[in-house]
PDB file of N, CA and C in Angstrom:
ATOM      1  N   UNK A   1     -16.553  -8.578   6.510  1.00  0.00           N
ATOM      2  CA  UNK A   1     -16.268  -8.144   5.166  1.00  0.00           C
ATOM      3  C   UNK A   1     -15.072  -7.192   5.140  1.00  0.00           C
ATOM      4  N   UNK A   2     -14.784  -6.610   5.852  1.00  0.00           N
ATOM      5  CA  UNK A   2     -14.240  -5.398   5.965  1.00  0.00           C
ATOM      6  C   UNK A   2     -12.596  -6.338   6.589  1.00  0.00           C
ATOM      7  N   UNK A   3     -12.763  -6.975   7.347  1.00  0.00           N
ATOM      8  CA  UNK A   3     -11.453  -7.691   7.614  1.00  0.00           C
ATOM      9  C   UNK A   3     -11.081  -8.537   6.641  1.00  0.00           C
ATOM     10  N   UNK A   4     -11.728  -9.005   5.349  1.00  0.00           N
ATOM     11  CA  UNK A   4     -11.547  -9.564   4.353  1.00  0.00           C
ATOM     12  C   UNK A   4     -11.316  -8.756   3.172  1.00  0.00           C
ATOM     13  N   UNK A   5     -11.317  -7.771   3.592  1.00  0.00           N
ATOM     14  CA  UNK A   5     -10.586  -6.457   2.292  1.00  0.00           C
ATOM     15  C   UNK A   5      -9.477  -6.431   2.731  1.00  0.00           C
ATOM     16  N   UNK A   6      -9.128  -5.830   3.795  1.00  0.00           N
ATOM     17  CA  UNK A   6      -7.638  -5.863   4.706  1.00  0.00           C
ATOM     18  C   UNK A   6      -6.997  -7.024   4.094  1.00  0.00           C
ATOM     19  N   UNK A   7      -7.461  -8.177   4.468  1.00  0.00           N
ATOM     20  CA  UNK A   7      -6.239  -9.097   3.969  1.00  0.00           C
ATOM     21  C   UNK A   7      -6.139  -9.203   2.844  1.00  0.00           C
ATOM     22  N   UNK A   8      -7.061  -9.085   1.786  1.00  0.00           N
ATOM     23  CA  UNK A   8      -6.869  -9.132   0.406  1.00  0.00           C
ATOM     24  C   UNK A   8      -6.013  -8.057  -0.051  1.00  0.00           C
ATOM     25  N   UNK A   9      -5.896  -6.632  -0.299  1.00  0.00           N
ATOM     26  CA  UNK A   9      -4.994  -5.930   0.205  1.00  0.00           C
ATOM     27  C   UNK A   9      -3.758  -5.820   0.935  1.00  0.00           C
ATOM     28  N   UNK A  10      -3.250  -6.663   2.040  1.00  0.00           N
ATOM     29  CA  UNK A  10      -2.617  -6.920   2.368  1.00  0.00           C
ATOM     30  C   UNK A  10      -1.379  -8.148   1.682  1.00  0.00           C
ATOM     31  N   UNK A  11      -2.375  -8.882   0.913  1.00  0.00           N
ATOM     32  CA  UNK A  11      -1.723  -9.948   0.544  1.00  0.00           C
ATOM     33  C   UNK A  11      -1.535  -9.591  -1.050  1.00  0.00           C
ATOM     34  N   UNK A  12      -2.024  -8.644  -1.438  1.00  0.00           N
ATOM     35  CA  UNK A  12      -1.863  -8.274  -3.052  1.00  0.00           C
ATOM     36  C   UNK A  12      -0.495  -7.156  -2.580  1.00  0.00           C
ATOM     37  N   UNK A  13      -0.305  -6.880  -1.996  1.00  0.00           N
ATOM     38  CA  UNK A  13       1.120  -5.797  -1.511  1.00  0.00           C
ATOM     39  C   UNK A  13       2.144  -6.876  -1.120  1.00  0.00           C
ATOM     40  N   UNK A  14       2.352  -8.136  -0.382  1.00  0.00           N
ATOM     41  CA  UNK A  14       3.561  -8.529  -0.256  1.00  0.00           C
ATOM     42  C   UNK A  14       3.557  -9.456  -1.369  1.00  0.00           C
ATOM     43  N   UNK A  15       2.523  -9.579  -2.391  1.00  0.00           N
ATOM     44  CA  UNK A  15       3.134 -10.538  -3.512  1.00  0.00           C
ATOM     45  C   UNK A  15       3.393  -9.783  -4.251  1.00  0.00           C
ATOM     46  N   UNK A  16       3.057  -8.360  -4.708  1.00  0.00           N
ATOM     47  CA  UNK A  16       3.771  -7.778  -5.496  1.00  0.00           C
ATOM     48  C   UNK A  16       5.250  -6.926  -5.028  1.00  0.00           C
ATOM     49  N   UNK A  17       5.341  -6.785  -4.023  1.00  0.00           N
ATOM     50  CA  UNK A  17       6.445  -6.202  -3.451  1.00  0.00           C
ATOM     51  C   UNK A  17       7.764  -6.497  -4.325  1.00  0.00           C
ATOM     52  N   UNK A  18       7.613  -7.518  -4.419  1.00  0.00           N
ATOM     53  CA  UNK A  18       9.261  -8.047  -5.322  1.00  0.00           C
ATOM     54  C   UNK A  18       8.769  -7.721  -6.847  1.00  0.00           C
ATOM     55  N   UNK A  19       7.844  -7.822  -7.446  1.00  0.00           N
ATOM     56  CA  UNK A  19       7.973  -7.370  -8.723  1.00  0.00           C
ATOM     57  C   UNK A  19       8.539  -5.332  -8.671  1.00  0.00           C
ATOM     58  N   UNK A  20       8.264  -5.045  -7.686  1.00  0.00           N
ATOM     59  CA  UNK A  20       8.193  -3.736  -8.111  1.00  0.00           C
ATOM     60  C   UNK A  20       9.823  -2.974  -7.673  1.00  0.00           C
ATOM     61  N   UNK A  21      10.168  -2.081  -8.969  1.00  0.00           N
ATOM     62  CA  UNK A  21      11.645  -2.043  -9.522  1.00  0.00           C
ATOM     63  C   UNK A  21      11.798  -0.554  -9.036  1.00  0.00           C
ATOM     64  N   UNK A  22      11.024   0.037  -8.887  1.00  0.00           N
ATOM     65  CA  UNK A  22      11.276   1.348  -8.443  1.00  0.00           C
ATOM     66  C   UNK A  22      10.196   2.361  -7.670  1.00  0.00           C
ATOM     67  N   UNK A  23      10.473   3.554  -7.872  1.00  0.00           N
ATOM     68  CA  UNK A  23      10.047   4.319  -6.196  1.00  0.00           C
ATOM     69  C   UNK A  23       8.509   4.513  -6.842  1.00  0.00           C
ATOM     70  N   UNK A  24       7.978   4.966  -8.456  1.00  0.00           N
ATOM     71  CA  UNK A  24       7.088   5.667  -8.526  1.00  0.00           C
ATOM     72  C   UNK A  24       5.714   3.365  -8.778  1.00  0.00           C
ATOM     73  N   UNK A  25       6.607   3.046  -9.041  1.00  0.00           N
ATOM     74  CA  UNK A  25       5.897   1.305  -8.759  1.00  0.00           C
ATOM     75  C   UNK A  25       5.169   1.538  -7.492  1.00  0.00           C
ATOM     76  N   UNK A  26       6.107   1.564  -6.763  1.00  0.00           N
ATOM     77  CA  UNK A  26       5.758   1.384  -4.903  1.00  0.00           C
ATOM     78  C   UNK A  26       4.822   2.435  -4.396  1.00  0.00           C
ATOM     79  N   UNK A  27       5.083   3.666  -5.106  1.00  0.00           N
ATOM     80  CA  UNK A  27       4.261   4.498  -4.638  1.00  0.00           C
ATOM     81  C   UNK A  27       2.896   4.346  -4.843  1.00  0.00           C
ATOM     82  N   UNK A  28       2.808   3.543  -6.465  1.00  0.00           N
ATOM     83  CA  UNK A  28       1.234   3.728  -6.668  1.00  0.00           C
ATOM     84  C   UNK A  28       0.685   2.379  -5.969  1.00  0.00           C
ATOM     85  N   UNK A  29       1.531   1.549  -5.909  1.00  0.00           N
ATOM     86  CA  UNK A  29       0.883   0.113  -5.160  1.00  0.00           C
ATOM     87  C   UNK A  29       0.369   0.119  -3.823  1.00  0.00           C
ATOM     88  N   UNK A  30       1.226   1.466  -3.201  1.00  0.00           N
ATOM     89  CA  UNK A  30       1.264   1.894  -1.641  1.00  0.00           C
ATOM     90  C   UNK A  30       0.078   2.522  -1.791  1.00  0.00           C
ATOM     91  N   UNK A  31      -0.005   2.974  -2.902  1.00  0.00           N
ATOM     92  CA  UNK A  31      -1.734   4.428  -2.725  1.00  0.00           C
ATOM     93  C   UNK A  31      -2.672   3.629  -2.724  1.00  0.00           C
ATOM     94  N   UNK A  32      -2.360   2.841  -3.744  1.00  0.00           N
ATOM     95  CA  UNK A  32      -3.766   1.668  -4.186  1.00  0.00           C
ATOM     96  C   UNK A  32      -3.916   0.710  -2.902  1.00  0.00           C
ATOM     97  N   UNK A  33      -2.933   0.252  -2.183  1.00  0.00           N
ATOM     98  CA  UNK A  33      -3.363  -0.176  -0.805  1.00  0.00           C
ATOM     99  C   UNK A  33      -3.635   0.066   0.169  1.00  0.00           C
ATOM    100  N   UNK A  34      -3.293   1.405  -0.053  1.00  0.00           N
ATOM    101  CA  UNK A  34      -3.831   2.236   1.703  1.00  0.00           C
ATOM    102  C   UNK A  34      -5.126   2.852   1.409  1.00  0.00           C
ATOM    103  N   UNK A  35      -5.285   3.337   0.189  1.00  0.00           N
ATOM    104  CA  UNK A  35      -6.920   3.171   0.145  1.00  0.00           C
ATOM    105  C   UNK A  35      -7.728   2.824   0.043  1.00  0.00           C
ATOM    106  N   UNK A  36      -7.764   1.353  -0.179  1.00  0.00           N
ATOM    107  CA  UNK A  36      -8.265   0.201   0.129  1.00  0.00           C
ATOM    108  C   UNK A  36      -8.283  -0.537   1.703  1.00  0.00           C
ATOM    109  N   UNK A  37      -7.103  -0.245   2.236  1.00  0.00           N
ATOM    110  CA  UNK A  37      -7.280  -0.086   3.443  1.00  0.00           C
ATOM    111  C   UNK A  37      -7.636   0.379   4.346  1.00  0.00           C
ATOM    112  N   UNK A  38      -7.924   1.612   4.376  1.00  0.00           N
ATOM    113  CA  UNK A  38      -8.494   2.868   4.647  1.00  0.00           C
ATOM    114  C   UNK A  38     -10.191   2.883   4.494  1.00  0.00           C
ATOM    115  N   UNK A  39     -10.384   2.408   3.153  1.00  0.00           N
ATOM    116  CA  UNK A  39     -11.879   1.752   3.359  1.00  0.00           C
ATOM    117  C   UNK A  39     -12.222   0.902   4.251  1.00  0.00           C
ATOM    118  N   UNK A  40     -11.470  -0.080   3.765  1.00  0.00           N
ATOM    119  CA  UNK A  40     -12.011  -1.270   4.643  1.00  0.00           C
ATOM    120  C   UNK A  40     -11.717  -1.044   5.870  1.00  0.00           C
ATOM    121  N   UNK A  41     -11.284   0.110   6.530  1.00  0.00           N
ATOM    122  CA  UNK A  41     -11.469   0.057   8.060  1.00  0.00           C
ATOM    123  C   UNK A  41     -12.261   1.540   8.900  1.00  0.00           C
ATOM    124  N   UNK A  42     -13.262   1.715   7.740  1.00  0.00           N
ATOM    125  CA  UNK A  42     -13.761   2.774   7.851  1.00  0.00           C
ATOM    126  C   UNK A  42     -12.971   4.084   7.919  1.00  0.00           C
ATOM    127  N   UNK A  43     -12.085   4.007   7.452  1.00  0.00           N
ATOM    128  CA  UNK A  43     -10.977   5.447   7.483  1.00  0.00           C
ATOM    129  C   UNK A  43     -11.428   6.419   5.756  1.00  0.00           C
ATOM    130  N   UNK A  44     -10.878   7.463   5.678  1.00  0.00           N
ATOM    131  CA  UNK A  44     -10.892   8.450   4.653  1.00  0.00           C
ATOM    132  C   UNK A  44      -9.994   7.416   3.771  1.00  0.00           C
ATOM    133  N   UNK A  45     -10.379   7.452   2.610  1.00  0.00           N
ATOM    134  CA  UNK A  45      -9.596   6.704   1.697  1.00  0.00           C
ATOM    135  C   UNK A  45      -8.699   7.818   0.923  1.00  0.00           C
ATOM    136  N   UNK A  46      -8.862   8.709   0.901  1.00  0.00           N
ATOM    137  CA  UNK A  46      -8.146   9.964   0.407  1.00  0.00           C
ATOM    138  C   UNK A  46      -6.326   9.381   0.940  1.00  0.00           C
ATOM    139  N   UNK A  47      -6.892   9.877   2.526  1.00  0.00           N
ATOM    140  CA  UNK A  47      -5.864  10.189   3.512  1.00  0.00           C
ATOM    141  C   UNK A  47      -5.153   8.713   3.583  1.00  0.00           C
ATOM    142  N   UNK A  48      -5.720   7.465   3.691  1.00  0.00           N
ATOM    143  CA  UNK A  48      -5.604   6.133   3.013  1.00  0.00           C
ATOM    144  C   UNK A  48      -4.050   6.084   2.155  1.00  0.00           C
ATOM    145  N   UNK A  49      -4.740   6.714   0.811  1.00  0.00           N
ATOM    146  CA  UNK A  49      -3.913   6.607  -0.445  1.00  0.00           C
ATOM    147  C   UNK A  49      -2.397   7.604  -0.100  1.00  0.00           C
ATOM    148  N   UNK A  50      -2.945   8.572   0.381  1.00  0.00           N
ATOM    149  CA  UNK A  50      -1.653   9.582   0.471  1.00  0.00           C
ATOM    150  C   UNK A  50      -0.561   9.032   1.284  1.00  0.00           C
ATOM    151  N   UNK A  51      -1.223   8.994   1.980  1.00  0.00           N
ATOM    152  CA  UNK A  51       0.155   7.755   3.303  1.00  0.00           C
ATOM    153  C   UNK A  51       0.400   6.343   2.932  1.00  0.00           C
ATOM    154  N   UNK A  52      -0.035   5.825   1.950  1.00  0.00           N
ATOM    155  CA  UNK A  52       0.170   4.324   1.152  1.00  0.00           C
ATOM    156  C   UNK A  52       1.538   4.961   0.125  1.00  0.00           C
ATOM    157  N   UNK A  53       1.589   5.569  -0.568  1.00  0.00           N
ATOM    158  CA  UNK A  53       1.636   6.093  -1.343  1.00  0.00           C
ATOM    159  C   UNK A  53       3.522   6.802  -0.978  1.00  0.00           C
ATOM    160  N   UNK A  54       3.556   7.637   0.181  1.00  0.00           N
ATOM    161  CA  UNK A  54       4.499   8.073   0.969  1.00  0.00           C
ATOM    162  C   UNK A  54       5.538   6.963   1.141  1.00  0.00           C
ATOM    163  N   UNK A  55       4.663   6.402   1.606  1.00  0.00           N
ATOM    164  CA  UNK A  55       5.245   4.929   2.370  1.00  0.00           C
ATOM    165  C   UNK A  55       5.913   4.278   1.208  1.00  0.00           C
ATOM    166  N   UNK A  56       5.284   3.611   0.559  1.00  0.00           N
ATOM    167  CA  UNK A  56       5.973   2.840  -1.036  1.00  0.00           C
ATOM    168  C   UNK A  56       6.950   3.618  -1.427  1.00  0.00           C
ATOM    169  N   UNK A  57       6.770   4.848  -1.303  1.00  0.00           N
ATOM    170  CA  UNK A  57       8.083   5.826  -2.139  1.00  0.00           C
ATOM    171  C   UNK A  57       9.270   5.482  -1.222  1.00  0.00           C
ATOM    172  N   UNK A  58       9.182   5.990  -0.371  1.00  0.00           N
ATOM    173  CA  UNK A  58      10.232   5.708   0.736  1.00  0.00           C
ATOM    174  C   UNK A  58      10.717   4.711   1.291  1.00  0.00           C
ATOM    175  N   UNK A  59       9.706   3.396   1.373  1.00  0.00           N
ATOM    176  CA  UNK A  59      10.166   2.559   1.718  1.00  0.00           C
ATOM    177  C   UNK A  59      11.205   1.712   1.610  1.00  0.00           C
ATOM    178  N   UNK A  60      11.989   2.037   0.479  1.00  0.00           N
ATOM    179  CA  UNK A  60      13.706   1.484  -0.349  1.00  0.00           C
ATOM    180  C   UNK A  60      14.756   1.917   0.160  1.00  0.00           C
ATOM    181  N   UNK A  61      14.163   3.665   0.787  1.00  0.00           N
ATOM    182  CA  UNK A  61      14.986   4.595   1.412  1.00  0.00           C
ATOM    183  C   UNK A  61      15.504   4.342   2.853  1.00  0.00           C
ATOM    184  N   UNK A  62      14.400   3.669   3.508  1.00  0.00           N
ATOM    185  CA  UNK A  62      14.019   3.322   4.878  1.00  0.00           C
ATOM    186  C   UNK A  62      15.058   1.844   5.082  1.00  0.00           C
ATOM    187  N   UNK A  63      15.200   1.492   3.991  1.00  0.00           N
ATOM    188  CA  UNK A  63      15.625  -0.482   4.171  1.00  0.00           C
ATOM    189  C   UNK A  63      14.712  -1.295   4.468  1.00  0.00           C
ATOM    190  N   UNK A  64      13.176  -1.146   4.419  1.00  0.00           N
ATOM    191  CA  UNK A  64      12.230  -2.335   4.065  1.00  0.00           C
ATOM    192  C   UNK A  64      12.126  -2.622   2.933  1.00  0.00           C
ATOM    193  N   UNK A  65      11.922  -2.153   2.281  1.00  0.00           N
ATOM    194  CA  UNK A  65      11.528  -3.264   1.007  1.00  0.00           C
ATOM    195  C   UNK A  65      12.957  -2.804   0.095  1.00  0.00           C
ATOM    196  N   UNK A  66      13.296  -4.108  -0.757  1.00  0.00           N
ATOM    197  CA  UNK A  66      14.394  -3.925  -1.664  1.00  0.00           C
ATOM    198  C   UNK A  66      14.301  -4.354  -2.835  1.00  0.00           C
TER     199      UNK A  66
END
């Protein structure tokens, strides 16, 4: 079950990846997936969201996602 959240999660982040136009988009898509991820792998979903969240913001900055 728990490896079937992961990918669902996983796969709701690279199909939305291209819809999303800017930093505070990415950020919340990044929160909403890392704490979902974070569940589903028995992790703090708090700590999950905050580093999902980081990540999406930055990630435009970094040159992954465009």
């Amino acid at each position: 079950m728990q490896a079937l959240k992961f990918i669902a999660a996983f796969a709701a982040v690279v199909t939305l990846a291209g819809c999303l136009d800017n930093d505070l988009e990415r950020g919340v898509a990044g929160a909403a997936a890392g704490a979902v991820v974070a569940d589903a792998t028995g992790n703090d979903g708090t700590t999950g969201a905050i580093l999902g969240g980081v990540a999406g913001v930055f990630c435009d900055d970094a040159g992954i996602c465009n």
